[in-house]
PDB file of N, CA and C in Angstrom:
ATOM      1  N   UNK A   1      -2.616   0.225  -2.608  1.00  0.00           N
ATOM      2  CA  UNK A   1      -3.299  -0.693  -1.734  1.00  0.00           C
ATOM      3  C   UNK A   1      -3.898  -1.817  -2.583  1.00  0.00           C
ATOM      4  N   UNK A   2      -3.741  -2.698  -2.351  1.00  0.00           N
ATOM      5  CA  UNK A   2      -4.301  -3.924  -2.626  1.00  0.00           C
ATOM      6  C   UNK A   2      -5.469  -4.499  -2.505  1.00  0.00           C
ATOM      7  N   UNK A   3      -6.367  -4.683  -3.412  1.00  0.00           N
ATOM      8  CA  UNK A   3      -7.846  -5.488  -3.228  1.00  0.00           C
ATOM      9  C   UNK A   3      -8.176  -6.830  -3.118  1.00  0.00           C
ATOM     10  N   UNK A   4      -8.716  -7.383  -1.587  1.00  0.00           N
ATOM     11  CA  UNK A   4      -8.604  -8.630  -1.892  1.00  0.00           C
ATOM     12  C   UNK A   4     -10.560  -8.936  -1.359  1.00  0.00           C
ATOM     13  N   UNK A   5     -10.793 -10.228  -1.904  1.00  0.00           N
ATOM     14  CA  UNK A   5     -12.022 -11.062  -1.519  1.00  0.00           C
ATOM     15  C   UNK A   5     -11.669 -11.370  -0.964  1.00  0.00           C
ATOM     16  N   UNK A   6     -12.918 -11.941   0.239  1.00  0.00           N
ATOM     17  CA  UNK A   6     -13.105 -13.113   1.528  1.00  0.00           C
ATOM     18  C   UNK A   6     -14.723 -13.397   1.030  1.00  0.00           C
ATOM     19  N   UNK A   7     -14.994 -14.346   1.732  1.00  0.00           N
ATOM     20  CA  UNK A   7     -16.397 -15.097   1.308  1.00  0.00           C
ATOM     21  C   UNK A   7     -16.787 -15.191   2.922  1.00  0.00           C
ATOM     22  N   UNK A   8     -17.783 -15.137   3.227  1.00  0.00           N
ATOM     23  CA  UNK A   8     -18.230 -14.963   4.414  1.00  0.00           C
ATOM     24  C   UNK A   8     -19.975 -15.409   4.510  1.00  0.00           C
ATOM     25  N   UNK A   9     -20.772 -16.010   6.002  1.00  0.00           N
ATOM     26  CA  UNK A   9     -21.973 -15.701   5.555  1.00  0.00           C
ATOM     27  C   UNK A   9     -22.850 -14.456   5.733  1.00  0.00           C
ATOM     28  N   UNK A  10     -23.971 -14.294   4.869  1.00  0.00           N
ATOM     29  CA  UNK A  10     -24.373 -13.154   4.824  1.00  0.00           C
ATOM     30  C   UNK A  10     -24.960 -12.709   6.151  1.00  0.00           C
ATOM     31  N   UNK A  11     -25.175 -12.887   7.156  1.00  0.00           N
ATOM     32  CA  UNK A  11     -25.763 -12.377   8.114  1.00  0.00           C
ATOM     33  C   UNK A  11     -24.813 -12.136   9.215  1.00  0.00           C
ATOM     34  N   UNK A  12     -22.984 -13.160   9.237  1.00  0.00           N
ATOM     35  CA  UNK A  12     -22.061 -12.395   9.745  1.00  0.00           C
ATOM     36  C   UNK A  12     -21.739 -10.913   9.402  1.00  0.00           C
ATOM     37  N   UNK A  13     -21.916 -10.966   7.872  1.00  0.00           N
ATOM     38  CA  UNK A  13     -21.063  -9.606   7.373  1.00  0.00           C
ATOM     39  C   UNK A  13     -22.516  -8.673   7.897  1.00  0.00           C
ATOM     40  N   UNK A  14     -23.196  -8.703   7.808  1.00  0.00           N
ATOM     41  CA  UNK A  14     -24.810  -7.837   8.152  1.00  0.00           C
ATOM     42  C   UNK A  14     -24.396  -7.241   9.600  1.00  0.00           C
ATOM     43  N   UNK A  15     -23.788  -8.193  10.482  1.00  0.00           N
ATOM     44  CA  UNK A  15     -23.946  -7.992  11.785  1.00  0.00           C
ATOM     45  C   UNK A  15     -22.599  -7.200  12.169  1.00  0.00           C
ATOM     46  N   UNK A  16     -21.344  -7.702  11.204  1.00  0.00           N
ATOM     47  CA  UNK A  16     -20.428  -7.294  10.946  1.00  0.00           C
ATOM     48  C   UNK A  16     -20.298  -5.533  10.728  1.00  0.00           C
ATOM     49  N   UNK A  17     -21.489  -5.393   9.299  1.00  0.00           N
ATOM     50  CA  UNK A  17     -21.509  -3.879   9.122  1.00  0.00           C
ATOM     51  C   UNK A  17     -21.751  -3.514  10.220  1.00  0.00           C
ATOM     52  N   UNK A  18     -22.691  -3.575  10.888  1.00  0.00           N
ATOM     53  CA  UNK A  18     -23.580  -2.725  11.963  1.00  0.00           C
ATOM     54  C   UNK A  18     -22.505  -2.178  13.157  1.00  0.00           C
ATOM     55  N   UNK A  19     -21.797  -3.848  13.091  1.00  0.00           N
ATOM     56  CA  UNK A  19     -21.027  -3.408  14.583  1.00  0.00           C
ATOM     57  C   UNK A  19     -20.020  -2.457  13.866  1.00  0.00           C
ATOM     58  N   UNK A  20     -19.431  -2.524  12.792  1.00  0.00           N
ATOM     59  CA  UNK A  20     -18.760  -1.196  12.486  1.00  0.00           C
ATOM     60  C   UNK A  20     -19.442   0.391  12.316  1.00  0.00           C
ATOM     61  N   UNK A  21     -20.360   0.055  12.142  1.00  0.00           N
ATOM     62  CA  UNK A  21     -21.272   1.505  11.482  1.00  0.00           C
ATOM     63  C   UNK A  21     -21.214   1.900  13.282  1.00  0.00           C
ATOM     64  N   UNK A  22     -21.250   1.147  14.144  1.00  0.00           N
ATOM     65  CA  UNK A  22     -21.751   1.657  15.557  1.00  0.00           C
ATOM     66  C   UNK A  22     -20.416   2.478  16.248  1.00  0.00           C
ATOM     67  N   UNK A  23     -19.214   1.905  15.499  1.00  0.00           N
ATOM     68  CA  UNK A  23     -18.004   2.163  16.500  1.00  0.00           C
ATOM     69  C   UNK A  23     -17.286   3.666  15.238  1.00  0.00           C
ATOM     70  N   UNK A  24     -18.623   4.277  13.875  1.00  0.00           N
ATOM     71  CA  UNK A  24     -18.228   5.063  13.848  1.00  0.00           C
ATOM     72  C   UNK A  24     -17.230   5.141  12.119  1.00  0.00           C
ATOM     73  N   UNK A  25     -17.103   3.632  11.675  1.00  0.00           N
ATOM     74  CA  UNK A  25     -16.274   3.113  10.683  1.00  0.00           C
ATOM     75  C   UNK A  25     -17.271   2.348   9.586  1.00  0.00           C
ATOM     76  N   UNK A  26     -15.748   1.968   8.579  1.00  0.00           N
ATOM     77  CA  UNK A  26     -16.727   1.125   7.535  1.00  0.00           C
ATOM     78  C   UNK A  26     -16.283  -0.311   8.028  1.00  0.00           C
ATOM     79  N   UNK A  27     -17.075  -1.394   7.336  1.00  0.00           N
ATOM     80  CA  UNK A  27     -16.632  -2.832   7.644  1.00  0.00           C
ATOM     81  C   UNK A  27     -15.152  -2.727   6.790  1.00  0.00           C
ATOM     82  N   UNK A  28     -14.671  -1.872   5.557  1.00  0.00           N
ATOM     83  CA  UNK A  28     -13.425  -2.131   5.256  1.00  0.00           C
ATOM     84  C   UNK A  28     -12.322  -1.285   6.059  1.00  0.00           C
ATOM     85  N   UNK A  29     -12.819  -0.371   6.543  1.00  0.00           N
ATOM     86  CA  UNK A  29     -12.078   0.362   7.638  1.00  0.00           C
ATOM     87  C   UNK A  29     -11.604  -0.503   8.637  1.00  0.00           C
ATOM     88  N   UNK A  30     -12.853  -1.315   9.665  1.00  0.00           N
ATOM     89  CA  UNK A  30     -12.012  -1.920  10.584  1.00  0.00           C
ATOM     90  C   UNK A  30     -11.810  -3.078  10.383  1.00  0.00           C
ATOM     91  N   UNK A  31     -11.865  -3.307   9.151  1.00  0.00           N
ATOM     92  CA  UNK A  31     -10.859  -5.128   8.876  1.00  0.00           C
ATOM     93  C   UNK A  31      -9.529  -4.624   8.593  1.00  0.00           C
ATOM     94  N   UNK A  32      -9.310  -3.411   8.013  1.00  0.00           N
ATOM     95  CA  UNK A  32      -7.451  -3.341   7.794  1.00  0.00           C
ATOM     96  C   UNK A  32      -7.361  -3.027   9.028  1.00  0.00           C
ATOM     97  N   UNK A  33      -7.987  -2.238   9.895  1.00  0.00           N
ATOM     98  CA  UNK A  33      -7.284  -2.281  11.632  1.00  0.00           C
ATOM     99  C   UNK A  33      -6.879  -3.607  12.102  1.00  0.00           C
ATOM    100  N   UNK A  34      -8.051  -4.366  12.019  1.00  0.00           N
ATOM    101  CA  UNK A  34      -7.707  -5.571  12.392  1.00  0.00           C
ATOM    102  C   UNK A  34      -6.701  -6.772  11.760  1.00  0.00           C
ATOM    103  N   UNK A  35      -6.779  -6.396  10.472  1.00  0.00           N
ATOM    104  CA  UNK A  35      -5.636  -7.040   9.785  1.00  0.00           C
ATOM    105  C   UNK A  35      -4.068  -6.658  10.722  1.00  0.00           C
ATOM    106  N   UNK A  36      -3.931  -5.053  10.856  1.00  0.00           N
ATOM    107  CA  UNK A  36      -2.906  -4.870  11.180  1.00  0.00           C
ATOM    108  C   UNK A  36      -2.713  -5.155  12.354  1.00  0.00           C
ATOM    109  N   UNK A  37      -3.654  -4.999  13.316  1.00  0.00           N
ATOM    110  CA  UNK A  37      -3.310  -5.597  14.142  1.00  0.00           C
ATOM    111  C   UNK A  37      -3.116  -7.439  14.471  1.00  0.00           C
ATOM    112  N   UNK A  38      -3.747  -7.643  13.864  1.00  0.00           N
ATOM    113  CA  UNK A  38      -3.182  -9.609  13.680  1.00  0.00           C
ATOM    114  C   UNK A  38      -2.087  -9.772  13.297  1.00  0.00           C
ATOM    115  N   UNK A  39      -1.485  -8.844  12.798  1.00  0.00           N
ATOM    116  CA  UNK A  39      -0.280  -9.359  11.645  1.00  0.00           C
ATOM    117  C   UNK A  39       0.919  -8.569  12.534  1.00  0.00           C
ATOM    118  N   UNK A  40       0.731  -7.886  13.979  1.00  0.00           N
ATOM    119  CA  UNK A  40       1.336  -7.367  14.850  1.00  0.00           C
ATOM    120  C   UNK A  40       2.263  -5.395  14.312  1.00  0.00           C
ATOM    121  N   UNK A  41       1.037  -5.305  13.439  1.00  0.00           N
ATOM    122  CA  UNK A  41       1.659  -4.073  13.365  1.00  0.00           C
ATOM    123  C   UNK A  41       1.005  -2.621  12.814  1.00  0.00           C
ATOM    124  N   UNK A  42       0.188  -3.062  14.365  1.00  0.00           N
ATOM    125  CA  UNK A  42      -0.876  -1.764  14.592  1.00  0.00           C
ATOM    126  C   UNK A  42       0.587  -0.847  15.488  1.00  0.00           C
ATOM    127  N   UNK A  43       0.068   0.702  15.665  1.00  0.00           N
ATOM    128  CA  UNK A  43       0.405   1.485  15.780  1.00  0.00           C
ATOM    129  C   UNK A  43       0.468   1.091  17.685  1.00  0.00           C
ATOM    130  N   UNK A  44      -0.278   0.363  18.641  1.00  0.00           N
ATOM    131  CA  UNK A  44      -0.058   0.103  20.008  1.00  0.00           C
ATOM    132  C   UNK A  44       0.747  -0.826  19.996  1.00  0.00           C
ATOM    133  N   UNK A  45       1.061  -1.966  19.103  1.00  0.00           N
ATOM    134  CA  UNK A  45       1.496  -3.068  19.646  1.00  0.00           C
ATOM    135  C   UNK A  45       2.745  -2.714  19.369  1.00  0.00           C
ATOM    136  N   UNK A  46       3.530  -1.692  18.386  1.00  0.00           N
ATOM    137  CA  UNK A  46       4.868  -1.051  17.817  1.00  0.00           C
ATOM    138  C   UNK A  46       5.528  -0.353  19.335  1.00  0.00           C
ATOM    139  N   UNK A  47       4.447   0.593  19.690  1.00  0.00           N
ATOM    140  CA  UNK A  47       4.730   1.109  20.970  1.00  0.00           C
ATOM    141  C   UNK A  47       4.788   0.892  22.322  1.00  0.00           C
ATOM    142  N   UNK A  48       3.638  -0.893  22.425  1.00  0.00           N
ATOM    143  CA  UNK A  48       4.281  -1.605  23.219  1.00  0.00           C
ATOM    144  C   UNK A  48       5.337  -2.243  23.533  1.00  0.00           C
ATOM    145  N   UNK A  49       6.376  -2.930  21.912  1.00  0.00           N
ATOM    146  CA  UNK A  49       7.285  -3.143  21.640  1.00  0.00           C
ATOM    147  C   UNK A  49       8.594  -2.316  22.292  1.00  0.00           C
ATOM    148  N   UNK A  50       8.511  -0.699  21.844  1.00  0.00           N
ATOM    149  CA  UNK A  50       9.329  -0.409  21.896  1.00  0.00           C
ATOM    150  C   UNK A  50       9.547   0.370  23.948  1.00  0.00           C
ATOM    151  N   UNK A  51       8.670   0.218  23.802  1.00  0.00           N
ATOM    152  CA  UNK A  51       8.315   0.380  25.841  1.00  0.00           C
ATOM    153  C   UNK A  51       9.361  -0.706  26.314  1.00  0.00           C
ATOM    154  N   UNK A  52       9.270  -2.032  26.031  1.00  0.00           N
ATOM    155  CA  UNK A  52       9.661  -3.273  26.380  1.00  0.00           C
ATOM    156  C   UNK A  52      11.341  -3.035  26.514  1.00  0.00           C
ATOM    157  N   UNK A  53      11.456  -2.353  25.259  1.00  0.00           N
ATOM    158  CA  UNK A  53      12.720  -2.501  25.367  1.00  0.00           C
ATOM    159  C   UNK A  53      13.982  -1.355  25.843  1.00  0.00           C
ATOM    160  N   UNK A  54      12.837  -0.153  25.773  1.00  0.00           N
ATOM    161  CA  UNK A  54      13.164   0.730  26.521  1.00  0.00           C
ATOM    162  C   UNK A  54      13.392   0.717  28.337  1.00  0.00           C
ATOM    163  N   UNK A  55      12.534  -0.037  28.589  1.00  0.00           N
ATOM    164  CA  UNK A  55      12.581  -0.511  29.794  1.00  0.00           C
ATOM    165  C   UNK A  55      13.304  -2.129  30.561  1.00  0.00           C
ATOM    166  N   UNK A  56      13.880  -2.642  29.585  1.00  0.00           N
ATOM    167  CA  UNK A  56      14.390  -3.679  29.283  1.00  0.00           C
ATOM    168  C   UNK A  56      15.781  -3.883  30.509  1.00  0.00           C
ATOM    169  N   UNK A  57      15.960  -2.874  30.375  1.00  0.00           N
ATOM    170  CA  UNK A  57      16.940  -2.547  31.703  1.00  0.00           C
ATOM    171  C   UNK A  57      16.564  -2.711  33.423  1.00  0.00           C
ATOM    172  N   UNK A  58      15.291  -2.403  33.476  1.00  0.00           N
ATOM    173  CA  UNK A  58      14.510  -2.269  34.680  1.00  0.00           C
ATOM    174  C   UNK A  58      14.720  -4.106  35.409  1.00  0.00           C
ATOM    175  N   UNK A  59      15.443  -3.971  36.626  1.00  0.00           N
ATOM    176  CA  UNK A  59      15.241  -5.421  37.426  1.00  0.00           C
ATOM    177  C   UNK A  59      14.069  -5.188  38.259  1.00  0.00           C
ATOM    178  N   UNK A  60      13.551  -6.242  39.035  1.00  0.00           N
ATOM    179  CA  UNK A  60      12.630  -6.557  40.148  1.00  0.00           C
ATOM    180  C   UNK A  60      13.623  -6.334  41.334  1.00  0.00           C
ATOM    181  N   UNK A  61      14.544  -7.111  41.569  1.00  0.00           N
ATOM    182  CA  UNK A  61      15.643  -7.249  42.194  1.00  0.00           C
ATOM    183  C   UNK A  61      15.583  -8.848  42.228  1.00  0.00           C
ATOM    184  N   UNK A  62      13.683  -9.319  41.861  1.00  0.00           N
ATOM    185  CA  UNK A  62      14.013 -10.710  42.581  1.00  0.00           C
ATOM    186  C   UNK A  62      12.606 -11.683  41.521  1.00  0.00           C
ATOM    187  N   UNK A  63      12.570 -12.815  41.818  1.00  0.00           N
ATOM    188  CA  UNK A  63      11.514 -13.488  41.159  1.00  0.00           C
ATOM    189  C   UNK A  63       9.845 -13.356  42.219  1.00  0.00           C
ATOM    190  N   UNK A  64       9.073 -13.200  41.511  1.00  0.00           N
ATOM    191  CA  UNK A  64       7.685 -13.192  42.357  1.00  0.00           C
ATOM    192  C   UNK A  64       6.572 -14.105  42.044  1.00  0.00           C
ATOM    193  N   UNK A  65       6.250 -14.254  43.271  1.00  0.00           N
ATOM    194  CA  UNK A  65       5.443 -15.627  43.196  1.00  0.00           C
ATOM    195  C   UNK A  65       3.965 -15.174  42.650  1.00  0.00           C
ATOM    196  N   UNK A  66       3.303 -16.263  42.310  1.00  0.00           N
ATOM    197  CA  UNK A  66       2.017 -15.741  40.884  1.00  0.00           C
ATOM    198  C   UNK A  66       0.749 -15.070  42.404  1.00  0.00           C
ATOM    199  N   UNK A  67       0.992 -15.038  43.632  1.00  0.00           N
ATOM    200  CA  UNK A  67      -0.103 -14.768  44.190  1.00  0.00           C
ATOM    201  C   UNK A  67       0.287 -12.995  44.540  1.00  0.00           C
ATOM    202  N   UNK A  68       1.610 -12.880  44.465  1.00  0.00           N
ATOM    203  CA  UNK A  68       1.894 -11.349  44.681  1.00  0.00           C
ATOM    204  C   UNK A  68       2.134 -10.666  43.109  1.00  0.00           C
ATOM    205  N   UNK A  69       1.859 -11.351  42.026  1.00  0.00           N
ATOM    206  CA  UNK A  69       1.644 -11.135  41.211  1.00  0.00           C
ATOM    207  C   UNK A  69       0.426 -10.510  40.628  1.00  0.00           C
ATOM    208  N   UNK A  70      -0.799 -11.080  41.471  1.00  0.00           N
ATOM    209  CA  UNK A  70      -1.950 -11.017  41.157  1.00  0.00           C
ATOM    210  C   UNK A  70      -2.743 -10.719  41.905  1.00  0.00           C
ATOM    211  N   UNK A  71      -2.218  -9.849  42.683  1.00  0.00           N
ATOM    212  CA  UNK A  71      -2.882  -9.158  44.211  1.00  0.00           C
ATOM    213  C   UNK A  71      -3.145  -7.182  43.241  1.00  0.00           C
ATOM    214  N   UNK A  72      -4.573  -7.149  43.356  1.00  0.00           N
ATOM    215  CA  UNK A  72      -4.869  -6.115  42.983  1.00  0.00           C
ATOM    216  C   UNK A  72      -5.438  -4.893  43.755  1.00  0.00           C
TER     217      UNK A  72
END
């Protein structure tokens, strides 16, 4: 694994730790989550991928308009 710097200000990274310490992690813990996930290759977005194309076959039969689209 690779070590890298970022420069940041001190009261982001402060607020930064905390919100990690809260969800259970370190601040270097969830920056490689988040790295991987920015860089599209967290462990959901692989398996959203491969959903897509598993299902890739699936028709509507037809095109739908954005209001029956968005009827919840």
């Amino acid at each position: 694994m690779k070590k890298i710097t970022f420069s940041a200000d001190e009261e982001i990274i402060e607020k930064a730790k905390l919100a990690a310490r809260v969800q259970g992690k370190t601040l270097n813990t969830a920056f490689r989550e988040w790295l991987a996930e920015f860089t599209g290759l967290s462990g959901s977005a692989k398996k959203a991928e491969r959903l897509m194309k598993r299902l890739g076959h699936v028709k509507a039969g037809r095109c739908f308009i954005r209001d029956e689209m968005n009827v919840r």
